[in-house]
C-alpha atoms as a PDB file:
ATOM      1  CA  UNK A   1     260.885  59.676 -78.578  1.00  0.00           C
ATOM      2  CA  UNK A   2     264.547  61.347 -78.708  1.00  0.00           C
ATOM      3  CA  UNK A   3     265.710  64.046 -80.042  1.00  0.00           C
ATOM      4  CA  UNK A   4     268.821  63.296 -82.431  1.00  0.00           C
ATOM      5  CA  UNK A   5     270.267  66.285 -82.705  1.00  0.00           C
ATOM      6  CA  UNK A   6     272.540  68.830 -80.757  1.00  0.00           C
ATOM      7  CA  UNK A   7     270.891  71.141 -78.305  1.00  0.00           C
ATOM      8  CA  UNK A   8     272.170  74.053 -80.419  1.00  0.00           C
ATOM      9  CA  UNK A   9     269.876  76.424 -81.632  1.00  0.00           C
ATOM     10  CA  UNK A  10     271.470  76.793 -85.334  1.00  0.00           C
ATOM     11  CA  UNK A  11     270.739  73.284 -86.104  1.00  0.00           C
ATOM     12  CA  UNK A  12     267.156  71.710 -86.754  1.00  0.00           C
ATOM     13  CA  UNK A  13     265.724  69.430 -84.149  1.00  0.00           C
ATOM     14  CA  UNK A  14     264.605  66.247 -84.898  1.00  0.00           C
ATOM     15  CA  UNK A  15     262.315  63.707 -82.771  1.00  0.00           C
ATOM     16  CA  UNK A  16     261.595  59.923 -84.097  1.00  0.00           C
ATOM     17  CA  UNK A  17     258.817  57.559 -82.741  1.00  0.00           C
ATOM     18  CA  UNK A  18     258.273  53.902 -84.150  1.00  0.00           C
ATOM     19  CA  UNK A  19     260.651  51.952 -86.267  1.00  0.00           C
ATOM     20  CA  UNK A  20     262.553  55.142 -86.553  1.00  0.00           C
ATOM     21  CA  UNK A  21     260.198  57.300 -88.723  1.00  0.00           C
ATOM     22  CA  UNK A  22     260.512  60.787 -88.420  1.00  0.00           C
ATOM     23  CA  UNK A  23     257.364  62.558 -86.131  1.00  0.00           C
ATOM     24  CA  UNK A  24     258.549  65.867 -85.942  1.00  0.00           C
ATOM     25  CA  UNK A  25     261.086  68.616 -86.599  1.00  0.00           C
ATOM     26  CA  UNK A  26     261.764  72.109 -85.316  1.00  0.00           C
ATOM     27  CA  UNK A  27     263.867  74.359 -87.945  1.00  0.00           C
ATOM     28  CA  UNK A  28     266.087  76.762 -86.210  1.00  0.00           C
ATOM     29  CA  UNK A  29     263.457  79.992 -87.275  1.00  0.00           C
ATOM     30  CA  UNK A  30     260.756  77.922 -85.080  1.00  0.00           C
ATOM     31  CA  UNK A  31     259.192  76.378 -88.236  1.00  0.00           C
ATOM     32  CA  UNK A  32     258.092  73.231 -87.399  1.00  0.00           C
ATOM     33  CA  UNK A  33     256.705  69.963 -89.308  1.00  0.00           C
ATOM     34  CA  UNK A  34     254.620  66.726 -87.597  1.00  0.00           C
ATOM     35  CA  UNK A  35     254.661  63.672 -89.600  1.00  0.00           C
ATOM     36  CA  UNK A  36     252.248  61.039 -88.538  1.00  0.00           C
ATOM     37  CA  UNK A  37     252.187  57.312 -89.979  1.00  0.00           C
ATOM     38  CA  UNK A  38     249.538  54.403 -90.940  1.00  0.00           C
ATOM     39  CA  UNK A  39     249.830  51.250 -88.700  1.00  0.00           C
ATOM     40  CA  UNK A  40     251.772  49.415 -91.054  1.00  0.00           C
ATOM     41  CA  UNK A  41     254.399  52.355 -91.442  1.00  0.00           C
ATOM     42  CA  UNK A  42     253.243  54.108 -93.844  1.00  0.00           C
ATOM     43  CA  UNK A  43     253.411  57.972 -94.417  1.00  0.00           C
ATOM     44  CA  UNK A  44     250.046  59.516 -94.094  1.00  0.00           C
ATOM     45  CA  UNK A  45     250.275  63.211 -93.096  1.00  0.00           C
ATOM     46  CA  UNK A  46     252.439  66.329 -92.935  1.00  0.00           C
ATOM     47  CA  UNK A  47     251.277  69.032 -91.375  1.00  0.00           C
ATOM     48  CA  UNK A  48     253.700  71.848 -91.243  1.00  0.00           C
ATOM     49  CA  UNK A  49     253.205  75.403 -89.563  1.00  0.00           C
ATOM     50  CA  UNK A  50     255.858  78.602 -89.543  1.00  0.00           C
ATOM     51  CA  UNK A  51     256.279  81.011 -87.032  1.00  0.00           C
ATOM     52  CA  UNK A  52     256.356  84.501 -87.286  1.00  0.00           C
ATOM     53  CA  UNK A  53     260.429  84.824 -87.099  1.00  0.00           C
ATOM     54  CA  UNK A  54     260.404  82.306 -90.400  1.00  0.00           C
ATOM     55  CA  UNK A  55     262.187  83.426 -93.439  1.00  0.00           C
ATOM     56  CA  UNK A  56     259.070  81.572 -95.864  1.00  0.00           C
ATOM     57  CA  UNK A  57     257.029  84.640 -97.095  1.00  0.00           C
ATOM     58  CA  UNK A  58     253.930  86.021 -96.024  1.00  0.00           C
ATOM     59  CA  UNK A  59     251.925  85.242 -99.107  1.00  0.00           C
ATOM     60  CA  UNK A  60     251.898  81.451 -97.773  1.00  0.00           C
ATOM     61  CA  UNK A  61     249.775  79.909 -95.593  1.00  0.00           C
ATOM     62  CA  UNK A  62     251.414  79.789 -92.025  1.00  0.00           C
ATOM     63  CA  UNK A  63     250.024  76.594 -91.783  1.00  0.00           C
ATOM     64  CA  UNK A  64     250.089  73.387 -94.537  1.00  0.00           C
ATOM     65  CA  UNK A  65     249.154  69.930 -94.525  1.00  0.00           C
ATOM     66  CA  UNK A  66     249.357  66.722 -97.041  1.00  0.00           C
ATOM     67  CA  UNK A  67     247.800  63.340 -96.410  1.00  0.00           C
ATOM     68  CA  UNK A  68     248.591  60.155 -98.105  1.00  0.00           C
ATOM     69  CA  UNK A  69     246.981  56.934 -98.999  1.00  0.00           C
ATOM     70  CA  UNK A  70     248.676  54.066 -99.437  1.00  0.00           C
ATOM     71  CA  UNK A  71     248.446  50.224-100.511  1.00  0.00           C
ATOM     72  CA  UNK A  72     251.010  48.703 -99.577  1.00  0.00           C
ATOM     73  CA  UNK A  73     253.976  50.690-101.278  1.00  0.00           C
ATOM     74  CA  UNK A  74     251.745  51.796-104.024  1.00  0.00           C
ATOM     75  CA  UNK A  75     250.854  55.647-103.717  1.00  0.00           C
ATOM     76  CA  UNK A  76     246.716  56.049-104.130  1.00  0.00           C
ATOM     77  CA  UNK A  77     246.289  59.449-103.089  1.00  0.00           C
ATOM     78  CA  UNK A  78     247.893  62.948-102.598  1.00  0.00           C
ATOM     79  CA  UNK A  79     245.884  65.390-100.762  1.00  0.00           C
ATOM     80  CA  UNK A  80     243.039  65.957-103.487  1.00  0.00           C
ATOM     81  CA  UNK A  81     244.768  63.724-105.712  1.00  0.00           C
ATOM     82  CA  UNK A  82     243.924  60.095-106.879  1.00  0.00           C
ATOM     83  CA  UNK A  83     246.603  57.955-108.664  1.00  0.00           C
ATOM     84  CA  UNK A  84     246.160  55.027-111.267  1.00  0.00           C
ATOM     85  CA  UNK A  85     249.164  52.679-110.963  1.00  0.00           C
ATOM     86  CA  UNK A  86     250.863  50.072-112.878  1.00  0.00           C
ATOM     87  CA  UNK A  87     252.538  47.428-110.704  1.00  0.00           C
ATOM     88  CA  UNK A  88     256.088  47.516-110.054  1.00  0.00           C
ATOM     89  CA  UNK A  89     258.558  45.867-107.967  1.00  0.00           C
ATOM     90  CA  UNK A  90     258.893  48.642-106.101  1.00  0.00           C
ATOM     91  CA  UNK A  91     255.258  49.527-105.572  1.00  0.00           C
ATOM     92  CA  UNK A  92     254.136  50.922-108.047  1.00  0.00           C
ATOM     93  CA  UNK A  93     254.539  53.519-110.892  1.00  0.00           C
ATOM     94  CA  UNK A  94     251.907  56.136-111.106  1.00  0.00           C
ATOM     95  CA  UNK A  95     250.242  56.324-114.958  1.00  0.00           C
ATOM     96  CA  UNK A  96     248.114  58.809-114.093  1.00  0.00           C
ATOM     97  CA  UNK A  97     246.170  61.074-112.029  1.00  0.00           C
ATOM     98  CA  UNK A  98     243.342  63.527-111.593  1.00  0.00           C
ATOM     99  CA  UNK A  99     242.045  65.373-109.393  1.00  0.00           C
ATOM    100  CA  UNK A 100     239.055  63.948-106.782  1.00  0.00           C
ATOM    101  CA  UNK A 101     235.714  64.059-108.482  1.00  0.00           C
ATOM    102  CA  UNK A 102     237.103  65.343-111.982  1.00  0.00           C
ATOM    103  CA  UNK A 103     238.187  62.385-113.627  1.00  0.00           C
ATOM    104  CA  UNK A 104     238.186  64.484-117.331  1.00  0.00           C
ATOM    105  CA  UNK A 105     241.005  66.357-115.819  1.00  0.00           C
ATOM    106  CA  UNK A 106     243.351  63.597-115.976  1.00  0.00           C
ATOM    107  CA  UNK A 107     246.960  63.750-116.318  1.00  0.00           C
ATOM    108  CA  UNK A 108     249.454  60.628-117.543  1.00  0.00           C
ATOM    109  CA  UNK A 109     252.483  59.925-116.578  1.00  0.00           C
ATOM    110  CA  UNK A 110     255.333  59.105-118.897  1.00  0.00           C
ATOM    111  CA  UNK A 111     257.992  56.985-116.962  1.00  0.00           C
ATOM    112  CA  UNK A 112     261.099  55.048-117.804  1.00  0.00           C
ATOM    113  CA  UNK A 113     262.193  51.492-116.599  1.00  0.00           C
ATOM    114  CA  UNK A 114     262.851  52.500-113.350  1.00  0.00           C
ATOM    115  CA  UNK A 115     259.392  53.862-112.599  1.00  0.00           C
ATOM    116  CA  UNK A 116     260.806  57.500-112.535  1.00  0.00           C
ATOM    117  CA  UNK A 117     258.261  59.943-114.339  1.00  0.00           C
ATOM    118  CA  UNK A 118     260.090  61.908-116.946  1.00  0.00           C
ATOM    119  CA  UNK A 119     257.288  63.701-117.978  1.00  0.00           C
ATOM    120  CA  UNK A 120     253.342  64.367-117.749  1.00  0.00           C
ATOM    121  CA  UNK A 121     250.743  65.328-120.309  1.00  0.00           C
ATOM    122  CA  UNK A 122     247.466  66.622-119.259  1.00  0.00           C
ATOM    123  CA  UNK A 123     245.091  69.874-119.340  1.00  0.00           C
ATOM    124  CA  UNK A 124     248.277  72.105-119.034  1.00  0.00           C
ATOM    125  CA  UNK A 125     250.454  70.708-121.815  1.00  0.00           C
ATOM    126  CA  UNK A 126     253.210  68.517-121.495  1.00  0.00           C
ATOM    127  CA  UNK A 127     255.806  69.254-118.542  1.00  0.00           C
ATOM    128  CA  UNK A 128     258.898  67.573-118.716  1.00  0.00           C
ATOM    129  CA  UNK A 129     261.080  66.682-115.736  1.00  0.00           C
ATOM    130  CA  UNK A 130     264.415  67.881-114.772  1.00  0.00           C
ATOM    131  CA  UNK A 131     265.880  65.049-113.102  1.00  0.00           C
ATOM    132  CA  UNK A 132     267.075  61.717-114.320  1.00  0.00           C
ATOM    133  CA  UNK A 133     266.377  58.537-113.335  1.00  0.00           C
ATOM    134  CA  UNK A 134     268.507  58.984-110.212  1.00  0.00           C
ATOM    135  CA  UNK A 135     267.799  62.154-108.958  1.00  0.00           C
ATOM    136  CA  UNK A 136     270.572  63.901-110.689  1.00  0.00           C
ATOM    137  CA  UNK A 137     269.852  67.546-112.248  1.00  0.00           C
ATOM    138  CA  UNK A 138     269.577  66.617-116.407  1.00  0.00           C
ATOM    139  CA  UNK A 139     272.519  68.348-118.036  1.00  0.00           C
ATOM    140  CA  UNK A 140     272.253  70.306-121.640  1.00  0.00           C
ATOM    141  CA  UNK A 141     272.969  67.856-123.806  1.00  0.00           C
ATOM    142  CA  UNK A 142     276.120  67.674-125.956  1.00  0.00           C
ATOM    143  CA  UNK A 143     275.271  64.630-128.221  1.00  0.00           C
ATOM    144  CA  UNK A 144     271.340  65.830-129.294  1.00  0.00           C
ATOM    145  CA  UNK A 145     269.917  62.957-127.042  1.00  0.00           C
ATOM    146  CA  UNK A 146     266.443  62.463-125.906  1.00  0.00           C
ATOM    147  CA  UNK A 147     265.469  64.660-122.464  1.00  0.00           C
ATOM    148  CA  UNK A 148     269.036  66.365-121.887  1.00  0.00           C
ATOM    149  CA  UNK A 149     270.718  62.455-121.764  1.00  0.00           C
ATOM    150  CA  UNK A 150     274.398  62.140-123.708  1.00  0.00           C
ATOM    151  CA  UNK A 151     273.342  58.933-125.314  1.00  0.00           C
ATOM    152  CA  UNK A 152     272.388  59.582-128.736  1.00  0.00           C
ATOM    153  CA  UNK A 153     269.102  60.489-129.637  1.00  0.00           C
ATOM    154  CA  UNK A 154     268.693  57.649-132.339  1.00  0.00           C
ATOM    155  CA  UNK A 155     271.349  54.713-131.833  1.00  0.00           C
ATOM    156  CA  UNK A 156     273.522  53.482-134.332  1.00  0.00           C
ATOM    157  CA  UNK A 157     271.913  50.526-136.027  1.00  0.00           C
ATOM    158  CA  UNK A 158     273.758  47.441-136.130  1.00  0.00           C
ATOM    159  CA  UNK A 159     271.280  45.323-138.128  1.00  0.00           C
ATOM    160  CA  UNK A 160     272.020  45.837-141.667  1.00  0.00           C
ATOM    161  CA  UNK A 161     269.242  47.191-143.655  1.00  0.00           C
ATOM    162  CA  UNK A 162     268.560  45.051-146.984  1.00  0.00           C
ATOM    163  CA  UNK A 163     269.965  47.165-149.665  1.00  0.00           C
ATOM    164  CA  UNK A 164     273.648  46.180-147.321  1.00  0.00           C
ATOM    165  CA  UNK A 165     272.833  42.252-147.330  1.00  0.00           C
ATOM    166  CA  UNK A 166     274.863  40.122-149.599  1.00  0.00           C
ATOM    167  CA  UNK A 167     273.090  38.415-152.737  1.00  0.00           C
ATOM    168  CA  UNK A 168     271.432  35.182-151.164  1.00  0.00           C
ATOM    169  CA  UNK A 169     272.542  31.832-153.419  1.00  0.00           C
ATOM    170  CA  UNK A 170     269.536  29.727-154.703  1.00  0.00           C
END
């Protein structure tokens, strides 16, 4: 394990282990986070703790932790959470969730081609994302499209409907 960055107390202090994965890091206000990892490399916990010089507030816990199951790069579970997926390329794209034990609490997840969620409907309502499909903050949209895009919210249609086809000849 080796640190990566700069002895210098502003910065935050990284350490990696196997294949390069992230194991721990020290924020300059002594806040510090431990990732550990599955054999085959993937993430399975966080565990995060703040000390008493950290800026986070009091109302949190001054210690946190996540764990993650995985198969293969398909996310199962979150914590408390389990995950229904749809294969993808990429893994997999989460169509819904609920929580452990309370499967009439479930939640589904509306995503585009990509396998980014732009939205979720469950007990709660619906909940929209703000981020596109790359990350990107969505932007108020100037041309009335669909979730803050600048495409059009219903395309021009180049089929011609029948009232503009020409008589037919028998």
């Amino acid at each position: 394990m080796q640190p990566t960055a700069a002895a210098c107390p502003s910065q935050p202090q990284n350490t990696y282990g196997w294949l390069d994965k992230l194991t721990s890091l020290t924020l300059p206000d002594g806040t510090t986070a431990t990732h550990t990892y599955w054999p085959d490399g993937q993430l399975a916990s966080i565990s995060s703790s703040t000390s008493p010089q950290s800026q986070i507030s009091n109302l949190e816990s001054s210690i946190r932790s996540e764990s993650f199951l995985w198969d293969n790069l398909a996310l199962l579970k979150r914590n408390d959470t389990i995950y229904i997926i749809e294969s993808h390329p990429s893994g997999g794209i989460p169509i819904a969730s609920h929580p452990v034990g309370k499967p009439e609490e479930i939640t589904f997840h509306l995503n585009d081609l990509l396998g980014t969620t732009l939205a979720t409907v469950g007990p709660a309502g619906v909940s929209f994302s703000h981020l596109t499909s790359f990350g990107q903050p969505l932007k108020a949209s100037s041309g009335g499209g669909a979730l803050g895009t600048d495409a059009p919210s219903s395309p021009t249609n180049p089929v011609p409907t029948t009232h503009q086809l020409p008589p037919t000849k028998r």
